[in-house]
PDB file of N, CA and C in Angstrom:
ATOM      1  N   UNK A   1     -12.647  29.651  26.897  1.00  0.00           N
ATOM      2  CA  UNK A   1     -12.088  28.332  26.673  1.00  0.00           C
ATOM      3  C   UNK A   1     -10.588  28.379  26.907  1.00  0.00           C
ATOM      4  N   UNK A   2     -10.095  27.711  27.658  1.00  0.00           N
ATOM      5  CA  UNK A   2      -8.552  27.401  28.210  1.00  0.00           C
ATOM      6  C   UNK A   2      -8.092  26.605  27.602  1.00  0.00           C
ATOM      7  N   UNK A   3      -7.209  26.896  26.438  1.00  0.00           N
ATOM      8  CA  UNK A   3      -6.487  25.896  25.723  1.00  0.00           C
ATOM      9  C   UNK A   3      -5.014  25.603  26.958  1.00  0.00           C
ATOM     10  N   UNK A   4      -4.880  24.083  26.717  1.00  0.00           N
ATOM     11  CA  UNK A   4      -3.606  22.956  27.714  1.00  0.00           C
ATOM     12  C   UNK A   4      -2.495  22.748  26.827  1.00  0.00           C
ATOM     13  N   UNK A   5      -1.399  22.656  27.120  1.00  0.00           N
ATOM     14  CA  UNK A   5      -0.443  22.844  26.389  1.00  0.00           C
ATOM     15  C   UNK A   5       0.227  21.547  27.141  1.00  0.00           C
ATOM     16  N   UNK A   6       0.441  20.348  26.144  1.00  0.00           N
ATOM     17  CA  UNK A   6       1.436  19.089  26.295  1.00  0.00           C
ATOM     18  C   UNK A   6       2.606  19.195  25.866  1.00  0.00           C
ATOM     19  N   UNK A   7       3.455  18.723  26.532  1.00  0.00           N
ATOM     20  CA  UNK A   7       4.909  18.740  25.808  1.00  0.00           C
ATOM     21  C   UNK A   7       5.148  17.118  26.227  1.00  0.00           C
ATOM     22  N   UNK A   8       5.572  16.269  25.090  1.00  0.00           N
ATOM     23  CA  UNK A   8       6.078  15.193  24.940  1.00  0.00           C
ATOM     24  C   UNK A   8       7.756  15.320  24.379  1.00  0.00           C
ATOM     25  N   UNK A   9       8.356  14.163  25.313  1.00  0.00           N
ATOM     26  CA  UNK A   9       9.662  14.152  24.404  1.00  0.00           C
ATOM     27  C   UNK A   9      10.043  13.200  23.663  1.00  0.00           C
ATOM     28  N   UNK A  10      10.767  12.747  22.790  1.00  0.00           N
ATOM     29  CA  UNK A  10      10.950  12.046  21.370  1.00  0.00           C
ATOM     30  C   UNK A  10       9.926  10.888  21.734  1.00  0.00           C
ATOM     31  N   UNK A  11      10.598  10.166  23.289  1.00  0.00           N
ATOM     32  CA  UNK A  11      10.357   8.435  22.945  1.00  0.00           C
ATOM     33  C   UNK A  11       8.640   8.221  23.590  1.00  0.00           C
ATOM     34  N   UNK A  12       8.224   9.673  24.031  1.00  0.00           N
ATOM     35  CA  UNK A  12       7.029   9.819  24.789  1.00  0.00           C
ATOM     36  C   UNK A  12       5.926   9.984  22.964  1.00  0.00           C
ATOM     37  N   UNK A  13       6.253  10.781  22.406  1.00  0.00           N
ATOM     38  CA  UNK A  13       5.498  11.158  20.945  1.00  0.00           C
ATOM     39  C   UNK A  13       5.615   9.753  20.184  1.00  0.00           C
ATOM     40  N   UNK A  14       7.075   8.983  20.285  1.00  0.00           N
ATOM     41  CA  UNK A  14       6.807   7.807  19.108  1.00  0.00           C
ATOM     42  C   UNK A  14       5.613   7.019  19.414  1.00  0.00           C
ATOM     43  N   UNK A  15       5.956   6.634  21.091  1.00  0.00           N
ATOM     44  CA  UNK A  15       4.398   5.740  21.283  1.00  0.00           C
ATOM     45  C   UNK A  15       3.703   6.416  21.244  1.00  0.00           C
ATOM     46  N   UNK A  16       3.039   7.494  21.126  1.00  0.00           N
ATOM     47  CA  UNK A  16       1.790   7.920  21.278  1.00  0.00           C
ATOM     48  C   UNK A  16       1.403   7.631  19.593  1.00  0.00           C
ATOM     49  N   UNK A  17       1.999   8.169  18.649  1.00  0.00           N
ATOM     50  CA  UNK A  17       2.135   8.129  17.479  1.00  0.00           C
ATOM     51  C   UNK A  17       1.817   6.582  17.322  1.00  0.00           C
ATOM     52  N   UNK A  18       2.707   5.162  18.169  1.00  0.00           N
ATOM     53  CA  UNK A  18       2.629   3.692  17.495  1.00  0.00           C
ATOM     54  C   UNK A  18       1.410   3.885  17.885  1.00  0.00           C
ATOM     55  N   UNK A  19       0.930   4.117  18.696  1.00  0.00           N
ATOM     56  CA  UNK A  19      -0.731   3.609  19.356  1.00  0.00           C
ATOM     57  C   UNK A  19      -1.856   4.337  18.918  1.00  0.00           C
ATOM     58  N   UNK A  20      -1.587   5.164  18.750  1.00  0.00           N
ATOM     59  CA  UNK A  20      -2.673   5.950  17.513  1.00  0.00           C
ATOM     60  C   UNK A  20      -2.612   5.230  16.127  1.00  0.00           C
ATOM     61  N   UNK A  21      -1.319   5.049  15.209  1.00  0.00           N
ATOM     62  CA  UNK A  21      -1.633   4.342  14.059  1.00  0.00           C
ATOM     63  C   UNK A  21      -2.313   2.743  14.056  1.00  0.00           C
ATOM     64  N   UNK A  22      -1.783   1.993  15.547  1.00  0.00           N
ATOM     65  CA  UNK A  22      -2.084   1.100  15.582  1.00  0.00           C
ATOM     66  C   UNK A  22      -3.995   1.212  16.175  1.00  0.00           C
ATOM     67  N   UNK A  23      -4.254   2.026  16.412  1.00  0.00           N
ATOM     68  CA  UNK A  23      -5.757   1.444  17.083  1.00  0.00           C
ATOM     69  C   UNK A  23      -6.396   2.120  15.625  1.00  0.00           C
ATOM     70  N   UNK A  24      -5.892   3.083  15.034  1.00  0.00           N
ATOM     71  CA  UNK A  24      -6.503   3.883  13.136  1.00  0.00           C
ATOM     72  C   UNK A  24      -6.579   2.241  12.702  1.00  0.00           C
ATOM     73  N   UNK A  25      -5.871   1.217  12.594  1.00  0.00           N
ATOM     74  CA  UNK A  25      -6.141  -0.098  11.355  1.00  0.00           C
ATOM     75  C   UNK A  25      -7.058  -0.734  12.098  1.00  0.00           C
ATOM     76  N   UNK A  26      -6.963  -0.841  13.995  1.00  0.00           N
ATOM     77  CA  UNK A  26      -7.660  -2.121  14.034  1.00  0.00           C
ATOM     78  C   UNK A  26      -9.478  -1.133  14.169  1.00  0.00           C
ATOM     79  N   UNK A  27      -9.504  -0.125  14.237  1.00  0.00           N
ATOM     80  CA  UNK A  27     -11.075   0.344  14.278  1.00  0.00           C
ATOM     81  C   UNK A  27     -11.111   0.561  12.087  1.00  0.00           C
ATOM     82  N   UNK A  28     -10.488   0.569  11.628  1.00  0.00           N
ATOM     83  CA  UNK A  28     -10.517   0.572   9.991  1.00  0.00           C
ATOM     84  C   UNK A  28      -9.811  -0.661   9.305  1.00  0.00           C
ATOM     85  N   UNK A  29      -9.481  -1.759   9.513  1.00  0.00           N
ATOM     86  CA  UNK A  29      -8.976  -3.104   9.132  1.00  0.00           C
ATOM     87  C   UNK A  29      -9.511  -3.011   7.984  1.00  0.00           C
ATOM     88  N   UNK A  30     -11.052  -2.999   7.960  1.00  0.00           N
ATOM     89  CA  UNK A  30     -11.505  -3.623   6.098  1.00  0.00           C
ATOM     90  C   UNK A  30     -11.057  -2.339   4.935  1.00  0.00           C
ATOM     91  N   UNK A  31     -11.260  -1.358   5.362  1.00  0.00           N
ATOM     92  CA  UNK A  31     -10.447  -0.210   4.596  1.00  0.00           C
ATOM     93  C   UNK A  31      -9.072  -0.252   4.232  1.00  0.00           C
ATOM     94  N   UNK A  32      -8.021  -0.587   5.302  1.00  0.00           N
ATOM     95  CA  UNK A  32      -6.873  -0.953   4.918  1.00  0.00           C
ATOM     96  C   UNK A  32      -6.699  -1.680   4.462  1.00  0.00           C
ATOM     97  N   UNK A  33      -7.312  -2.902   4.978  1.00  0.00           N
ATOM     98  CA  UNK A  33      -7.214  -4.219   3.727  1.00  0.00           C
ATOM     99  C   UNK A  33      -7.413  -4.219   2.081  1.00  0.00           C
ATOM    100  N   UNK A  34      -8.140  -3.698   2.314  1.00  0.00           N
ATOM    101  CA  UNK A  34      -8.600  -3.044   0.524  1.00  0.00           C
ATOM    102  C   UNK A  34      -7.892  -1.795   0.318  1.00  0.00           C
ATOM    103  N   UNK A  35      -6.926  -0.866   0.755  1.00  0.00           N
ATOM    104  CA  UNK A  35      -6.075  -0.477   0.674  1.00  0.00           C
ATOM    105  C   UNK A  35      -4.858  -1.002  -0.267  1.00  0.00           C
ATOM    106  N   UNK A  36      -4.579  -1.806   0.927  1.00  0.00           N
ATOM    107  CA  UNK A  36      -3.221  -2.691   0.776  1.00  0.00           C
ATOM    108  C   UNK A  36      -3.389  -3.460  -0.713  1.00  0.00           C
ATOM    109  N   UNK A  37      -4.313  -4.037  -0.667  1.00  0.00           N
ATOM    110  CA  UNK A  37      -4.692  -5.144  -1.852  1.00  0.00           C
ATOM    111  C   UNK A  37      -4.420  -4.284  -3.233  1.00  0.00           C
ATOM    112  N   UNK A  38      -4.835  -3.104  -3.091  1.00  0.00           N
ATOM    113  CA  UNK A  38      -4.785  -2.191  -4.194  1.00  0.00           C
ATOM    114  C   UNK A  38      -3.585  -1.710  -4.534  1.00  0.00           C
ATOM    115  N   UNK A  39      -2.815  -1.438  -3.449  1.00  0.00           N
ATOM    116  CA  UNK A  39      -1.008  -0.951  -3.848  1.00  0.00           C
ATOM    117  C   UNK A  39      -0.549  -2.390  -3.983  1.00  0.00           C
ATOM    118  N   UNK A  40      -0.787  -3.416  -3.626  1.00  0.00           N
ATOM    119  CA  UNK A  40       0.185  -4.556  -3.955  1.00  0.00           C
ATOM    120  C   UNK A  40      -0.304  -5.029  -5.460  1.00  0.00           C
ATOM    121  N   UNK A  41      -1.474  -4.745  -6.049  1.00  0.00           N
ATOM    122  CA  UNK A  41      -1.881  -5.194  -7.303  1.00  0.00           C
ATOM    123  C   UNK A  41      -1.337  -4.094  -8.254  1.00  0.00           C
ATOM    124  N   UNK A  42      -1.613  -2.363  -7.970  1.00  0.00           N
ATOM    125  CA  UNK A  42      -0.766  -1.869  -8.452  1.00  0.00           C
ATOM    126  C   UNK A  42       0.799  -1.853  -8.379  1.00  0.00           C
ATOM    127  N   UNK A  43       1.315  -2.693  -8.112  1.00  0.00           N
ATOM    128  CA  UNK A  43       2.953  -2.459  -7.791  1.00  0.00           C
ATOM    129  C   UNK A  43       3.048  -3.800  -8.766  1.00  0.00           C
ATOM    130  N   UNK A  44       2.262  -4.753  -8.659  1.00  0.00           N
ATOM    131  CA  UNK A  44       2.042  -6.440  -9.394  1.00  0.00           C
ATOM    132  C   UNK A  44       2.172  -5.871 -10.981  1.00  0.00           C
ATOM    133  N   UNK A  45       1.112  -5.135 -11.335  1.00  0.00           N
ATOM    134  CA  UNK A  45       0.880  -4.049 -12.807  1.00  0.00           C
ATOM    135  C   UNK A  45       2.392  -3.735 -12.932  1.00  0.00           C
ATOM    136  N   UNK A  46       2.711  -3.350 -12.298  1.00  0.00           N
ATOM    137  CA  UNK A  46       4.102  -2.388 -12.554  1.00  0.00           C
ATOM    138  C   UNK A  46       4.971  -3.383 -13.027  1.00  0.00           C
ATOM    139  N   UNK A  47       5.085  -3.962 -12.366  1.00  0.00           N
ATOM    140  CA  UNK A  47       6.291  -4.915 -12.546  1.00  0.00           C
ATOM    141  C   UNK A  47       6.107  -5.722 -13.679  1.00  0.00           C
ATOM    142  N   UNK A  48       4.760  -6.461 -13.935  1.00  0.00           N
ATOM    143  CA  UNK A  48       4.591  -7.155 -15.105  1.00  0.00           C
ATOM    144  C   UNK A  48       4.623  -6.186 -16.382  1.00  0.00           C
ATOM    145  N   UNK A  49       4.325  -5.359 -15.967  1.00  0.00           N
ATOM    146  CA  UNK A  49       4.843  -4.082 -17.489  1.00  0.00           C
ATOM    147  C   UNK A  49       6.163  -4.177 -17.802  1.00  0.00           C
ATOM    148  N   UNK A  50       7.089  -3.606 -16.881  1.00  0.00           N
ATOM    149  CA  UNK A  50       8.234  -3.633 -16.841  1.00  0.00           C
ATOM    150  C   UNK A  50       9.293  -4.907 -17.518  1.00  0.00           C
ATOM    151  N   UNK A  51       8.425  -5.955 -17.018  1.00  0.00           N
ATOM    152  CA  UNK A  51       9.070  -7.542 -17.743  1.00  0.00           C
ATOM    153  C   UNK A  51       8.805  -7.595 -18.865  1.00  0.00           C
ATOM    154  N   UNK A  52       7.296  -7.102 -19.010  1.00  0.00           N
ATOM    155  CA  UNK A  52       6.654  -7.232 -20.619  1.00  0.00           C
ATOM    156  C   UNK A  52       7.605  -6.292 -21.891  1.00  0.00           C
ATOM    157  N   UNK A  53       8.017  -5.154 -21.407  1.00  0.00           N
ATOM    158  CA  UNK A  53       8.669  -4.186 -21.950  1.00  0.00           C
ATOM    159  C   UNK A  53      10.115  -4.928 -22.398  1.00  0.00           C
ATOM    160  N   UNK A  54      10.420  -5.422 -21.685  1.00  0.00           N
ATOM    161  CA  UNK A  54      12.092  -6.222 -21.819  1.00  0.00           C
ATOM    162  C   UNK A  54      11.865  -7.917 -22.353  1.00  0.00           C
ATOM    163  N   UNK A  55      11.009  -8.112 -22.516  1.00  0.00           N
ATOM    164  CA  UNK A  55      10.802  -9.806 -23.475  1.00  0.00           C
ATOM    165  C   UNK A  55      10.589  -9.130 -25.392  1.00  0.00           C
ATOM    166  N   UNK A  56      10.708 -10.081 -25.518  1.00  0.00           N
ATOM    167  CA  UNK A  56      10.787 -10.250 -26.835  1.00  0.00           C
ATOM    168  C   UNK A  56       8.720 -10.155 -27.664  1.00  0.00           C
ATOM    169  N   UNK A  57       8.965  -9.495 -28.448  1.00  0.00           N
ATOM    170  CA  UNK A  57       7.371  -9.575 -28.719  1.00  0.00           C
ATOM    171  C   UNK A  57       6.767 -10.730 -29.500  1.00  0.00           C
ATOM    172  N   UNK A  58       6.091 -10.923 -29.432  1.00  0.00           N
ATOM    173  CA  UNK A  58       4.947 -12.054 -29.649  1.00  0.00           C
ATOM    174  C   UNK A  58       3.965 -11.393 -30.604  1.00  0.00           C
ATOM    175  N   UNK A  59       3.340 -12.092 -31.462  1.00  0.00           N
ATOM    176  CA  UNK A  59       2.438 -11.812 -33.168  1.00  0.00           C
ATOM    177  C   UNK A  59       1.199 -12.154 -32.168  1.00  0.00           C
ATOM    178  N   UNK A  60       0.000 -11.318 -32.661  1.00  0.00           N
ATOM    179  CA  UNK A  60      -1.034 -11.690 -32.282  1.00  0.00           C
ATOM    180  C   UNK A  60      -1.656 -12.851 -32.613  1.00  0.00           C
ATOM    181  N   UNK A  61      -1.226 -13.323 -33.387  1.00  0.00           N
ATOM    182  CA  UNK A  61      -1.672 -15.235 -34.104  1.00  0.00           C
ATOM    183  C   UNK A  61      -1.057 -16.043 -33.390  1.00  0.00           C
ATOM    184  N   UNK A  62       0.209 -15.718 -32.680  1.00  0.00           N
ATOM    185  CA  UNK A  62       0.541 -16.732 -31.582  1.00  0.00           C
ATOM    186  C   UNK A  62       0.037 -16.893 -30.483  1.00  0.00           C
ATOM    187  N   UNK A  63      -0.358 -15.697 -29.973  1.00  0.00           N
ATOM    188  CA  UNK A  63      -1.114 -15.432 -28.968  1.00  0.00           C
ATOM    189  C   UNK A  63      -2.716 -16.372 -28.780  1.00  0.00           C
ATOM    190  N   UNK A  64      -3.122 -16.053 -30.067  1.00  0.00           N
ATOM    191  CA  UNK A  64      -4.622 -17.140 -30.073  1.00  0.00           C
ATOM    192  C   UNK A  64      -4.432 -18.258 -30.086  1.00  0.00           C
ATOM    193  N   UNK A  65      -3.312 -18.571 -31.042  1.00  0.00           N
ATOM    194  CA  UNK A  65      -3.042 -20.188 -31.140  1.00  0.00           C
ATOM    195  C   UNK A  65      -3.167 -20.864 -29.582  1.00  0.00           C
ATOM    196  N   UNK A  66      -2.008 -19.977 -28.554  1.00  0.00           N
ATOM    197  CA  UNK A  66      -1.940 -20.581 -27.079  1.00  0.00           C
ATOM    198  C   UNK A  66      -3.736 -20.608 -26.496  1.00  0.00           C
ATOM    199  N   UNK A  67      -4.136 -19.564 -26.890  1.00  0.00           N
ATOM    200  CA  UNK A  67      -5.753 -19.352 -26.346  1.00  0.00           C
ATOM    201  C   UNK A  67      -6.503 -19.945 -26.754  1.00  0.00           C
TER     202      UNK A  67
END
């Protein structure tokens, strides 16, 4: 077996690199999509913690009253 030896230079590897990541989403779209959905809901978590942490606390009887 004869292994081929490529040599690419910088701007020859980036596209090869854009066009490989780009044809990885569009043959896996529903995977990434549900990907994505998942880091933007975890990052959503984050942040509403973060606000929750810095407000003022609330009694659990107020809480039902609104509910």
């Amino acid at each position: 077996m004869k292994i081929t030896e490529i040599t690419l230079n910088s701007d020859q590897f980036k596209e090869l690199l854009k066009a490989s990541i780009i044809e990885l989403f569009q043959e896996n779209r529903e995977e990434f999509s549900k990907l994505l959905s998942e880091i933007i809901e975890d990052i959503a978590m984050e942040r509403a913690i973060q606000e929750g942490e810095e407000t003022e606390t609330v009694s659990r009887e107020a809480i039902f009253k609104i509910l």
